[in-house]
C-alpha atoms as a PDB file:
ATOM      1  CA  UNK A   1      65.759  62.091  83.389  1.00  0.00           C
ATOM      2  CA  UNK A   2      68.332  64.916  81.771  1.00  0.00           C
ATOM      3  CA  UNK A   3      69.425  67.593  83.827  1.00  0.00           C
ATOM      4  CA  UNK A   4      68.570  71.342  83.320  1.00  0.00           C
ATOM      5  CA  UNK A   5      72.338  71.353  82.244  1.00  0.00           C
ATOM      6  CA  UNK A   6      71.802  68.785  79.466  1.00  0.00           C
ATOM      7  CA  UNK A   7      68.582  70.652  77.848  1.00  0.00           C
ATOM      8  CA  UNK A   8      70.722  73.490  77.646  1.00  0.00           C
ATOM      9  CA  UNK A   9      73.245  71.531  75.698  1.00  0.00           C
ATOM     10  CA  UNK A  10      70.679  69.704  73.758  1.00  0.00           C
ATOM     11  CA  UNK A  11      68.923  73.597  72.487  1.00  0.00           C
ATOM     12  CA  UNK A  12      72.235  75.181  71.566  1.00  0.00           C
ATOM     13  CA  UNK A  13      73.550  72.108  69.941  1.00  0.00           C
ATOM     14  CA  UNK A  14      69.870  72.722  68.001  1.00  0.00           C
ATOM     15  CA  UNK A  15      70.178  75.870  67.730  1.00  0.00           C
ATOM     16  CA  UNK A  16      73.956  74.932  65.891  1.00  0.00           C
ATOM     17  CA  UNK A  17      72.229  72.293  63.427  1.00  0.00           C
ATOM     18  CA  UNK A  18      69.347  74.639  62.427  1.00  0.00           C
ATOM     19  CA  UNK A  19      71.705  77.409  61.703  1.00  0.00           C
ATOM     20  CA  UNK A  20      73.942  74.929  59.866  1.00  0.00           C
ATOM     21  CA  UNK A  21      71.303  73.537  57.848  1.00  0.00           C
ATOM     22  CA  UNK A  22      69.694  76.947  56.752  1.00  0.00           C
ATOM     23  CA  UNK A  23      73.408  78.178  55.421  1.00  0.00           C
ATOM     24  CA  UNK A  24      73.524  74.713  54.002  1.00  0.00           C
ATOM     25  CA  UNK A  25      70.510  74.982  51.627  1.00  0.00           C
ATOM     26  CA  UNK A  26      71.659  78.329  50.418  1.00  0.00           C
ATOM     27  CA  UNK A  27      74.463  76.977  49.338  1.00  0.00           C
ATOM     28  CA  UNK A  28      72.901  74.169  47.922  1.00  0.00           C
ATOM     29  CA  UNK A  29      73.548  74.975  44.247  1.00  0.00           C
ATOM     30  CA  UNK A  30      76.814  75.166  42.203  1.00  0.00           C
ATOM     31  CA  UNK A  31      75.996  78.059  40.999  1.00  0.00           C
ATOM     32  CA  UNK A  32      75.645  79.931  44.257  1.00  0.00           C
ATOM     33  CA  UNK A  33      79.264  78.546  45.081  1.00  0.00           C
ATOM     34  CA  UNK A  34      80.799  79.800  41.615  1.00  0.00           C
ATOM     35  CA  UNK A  35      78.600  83.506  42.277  1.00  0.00           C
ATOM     36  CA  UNK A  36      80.278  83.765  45.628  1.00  0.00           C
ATOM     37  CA  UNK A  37      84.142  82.271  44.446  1.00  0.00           C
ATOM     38  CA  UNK A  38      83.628  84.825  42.075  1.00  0.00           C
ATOM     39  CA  UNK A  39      82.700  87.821  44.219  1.00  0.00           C
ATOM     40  CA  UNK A  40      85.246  86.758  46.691  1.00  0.00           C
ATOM     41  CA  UNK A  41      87.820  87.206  43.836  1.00  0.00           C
ATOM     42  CA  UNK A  42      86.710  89.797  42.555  1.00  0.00           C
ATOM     43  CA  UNK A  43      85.913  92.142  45.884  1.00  0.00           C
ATOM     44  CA  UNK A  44      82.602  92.949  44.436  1.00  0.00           C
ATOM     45  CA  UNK A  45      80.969  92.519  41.461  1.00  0.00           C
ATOM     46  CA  UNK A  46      77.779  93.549  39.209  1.00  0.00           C
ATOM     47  CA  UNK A  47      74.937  91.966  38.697  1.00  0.00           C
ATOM     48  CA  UNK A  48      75.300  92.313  34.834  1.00  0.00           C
ATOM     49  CA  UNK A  49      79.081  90.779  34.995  1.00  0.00           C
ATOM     50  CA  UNK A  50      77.733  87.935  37.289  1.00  0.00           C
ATOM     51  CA  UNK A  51      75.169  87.170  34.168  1.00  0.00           C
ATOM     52  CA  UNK A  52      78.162  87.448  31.589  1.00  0.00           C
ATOM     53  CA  UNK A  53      80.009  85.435  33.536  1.00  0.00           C
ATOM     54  CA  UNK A  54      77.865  82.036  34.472  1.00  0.00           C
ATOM     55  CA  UNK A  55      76.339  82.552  31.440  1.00  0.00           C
ATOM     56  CA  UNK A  56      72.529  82.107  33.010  1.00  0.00           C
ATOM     57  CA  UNK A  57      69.955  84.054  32.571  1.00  0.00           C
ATOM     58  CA  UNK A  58      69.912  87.724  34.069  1.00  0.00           C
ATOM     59  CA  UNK A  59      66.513  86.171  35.946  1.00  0.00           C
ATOM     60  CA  UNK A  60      68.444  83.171  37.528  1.00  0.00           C
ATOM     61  CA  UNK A  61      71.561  84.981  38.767  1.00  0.00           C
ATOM     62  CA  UNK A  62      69.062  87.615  40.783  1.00  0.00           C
ATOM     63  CA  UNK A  63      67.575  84.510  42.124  1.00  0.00           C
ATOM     64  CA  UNK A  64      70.392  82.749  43.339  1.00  0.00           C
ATOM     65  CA  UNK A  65      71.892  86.270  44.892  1.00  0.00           C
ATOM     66  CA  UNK A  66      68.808  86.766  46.581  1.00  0.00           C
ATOM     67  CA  UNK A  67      68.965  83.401  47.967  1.00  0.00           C
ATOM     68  CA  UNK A  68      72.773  84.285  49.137  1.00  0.00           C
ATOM     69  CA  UNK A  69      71.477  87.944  50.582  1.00  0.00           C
ATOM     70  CA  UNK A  70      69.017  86.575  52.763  1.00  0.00           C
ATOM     71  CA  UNK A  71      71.124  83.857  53.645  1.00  0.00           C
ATOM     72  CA  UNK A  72      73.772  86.781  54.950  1.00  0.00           C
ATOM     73  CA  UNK A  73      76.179  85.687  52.525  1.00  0.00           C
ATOM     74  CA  UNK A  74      76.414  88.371  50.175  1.00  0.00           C
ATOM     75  CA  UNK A  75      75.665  92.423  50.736  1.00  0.00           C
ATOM     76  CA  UNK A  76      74.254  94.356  48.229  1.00  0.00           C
ATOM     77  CA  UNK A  77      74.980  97.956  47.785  1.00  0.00           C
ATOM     78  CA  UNK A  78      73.147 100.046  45.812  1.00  0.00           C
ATOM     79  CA  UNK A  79      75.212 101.822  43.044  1.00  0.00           C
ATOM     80  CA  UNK A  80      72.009 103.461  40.903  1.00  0.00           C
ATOM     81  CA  UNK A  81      71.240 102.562  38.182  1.00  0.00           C
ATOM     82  CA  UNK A  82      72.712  99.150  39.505  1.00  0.00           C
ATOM     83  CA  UNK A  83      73.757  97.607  42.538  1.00  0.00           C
ATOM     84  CA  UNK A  84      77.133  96.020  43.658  1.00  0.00           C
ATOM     85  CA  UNK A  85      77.732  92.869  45.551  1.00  0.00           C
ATOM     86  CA  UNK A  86      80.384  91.330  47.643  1.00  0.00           C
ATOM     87  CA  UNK A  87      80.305  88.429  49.901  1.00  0.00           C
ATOM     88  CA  UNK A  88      80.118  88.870  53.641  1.00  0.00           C
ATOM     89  CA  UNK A  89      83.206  87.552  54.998  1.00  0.00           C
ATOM     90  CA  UNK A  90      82.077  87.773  58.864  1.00  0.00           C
ATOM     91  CA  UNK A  91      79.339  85.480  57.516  1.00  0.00           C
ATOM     92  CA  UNK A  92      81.314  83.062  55.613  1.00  0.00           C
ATOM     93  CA  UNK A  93      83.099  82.549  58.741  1.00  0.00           C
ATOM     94  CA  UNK A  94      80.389  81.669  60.515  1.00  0.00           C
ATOM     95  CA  UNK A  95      80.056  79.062  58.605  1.00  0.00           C
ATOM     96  CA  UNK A  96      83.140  77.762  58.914  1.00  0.00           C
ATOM     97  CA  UNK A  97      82.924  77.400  62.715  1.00  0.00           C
ATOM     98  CA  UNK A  98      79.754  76.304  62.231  1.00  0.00           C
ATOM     99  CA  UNK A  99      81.414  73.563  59.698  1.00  0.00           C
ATOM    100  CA  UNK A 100      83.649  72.528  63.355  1.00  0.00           C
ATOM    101  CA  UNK A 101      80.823  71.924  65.116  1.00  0.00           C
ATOM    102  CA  UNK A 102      80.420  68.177  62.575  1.00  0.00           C
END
């Protein structure tokens, strides 16, 4: 029978692999890595250059960066009539030590 000590273990190491695998699936796609290689270059970026530059559809690149924004990967500022994005660096970290935990 596990110890009190063990569970404890056992919900933060799930805790870790739930967390791991939700980042995971957001980055899932090669063209979520190229949007945020780009807007790591680039300190920020608009939508419209995003399209220009992965040459997909204006429809798919708001899809994917939605995917990255609610994953906590990339911020969105508004800039009217458009809005700016950069990637979250605190977050990417995250995922690095998250990455260390394998």
């Amino acid at each position: 029978m596990p110890c009190v000590t063990d569970l404890a273990v056992v919900e933060v190491d799930e805790v870790k692999e739930q967390a791991l695998a939700n980042a995971a699936k957001a980055l899932a796609h090669p063209a979520r890595i190229r949007i945020l290689r780009i807007l790591a270059r680039q300190q920020g970026c608009l939508n419209s250059d995003l399209v220009s530059e992965l040459g997909l559809a204006q429809s798919t690149v708001s899809e994917h960066l939605r995917i990255l924004k609610v994953a906590g990967f990339v911020i969105a500022e508004p800039n009217p009539p458009r809005t700016c994005f950069s990637v979250d660096q605190a977050r990417l970290d995250q995922f690095r030590e998250l990455l260390s935990y394998l």
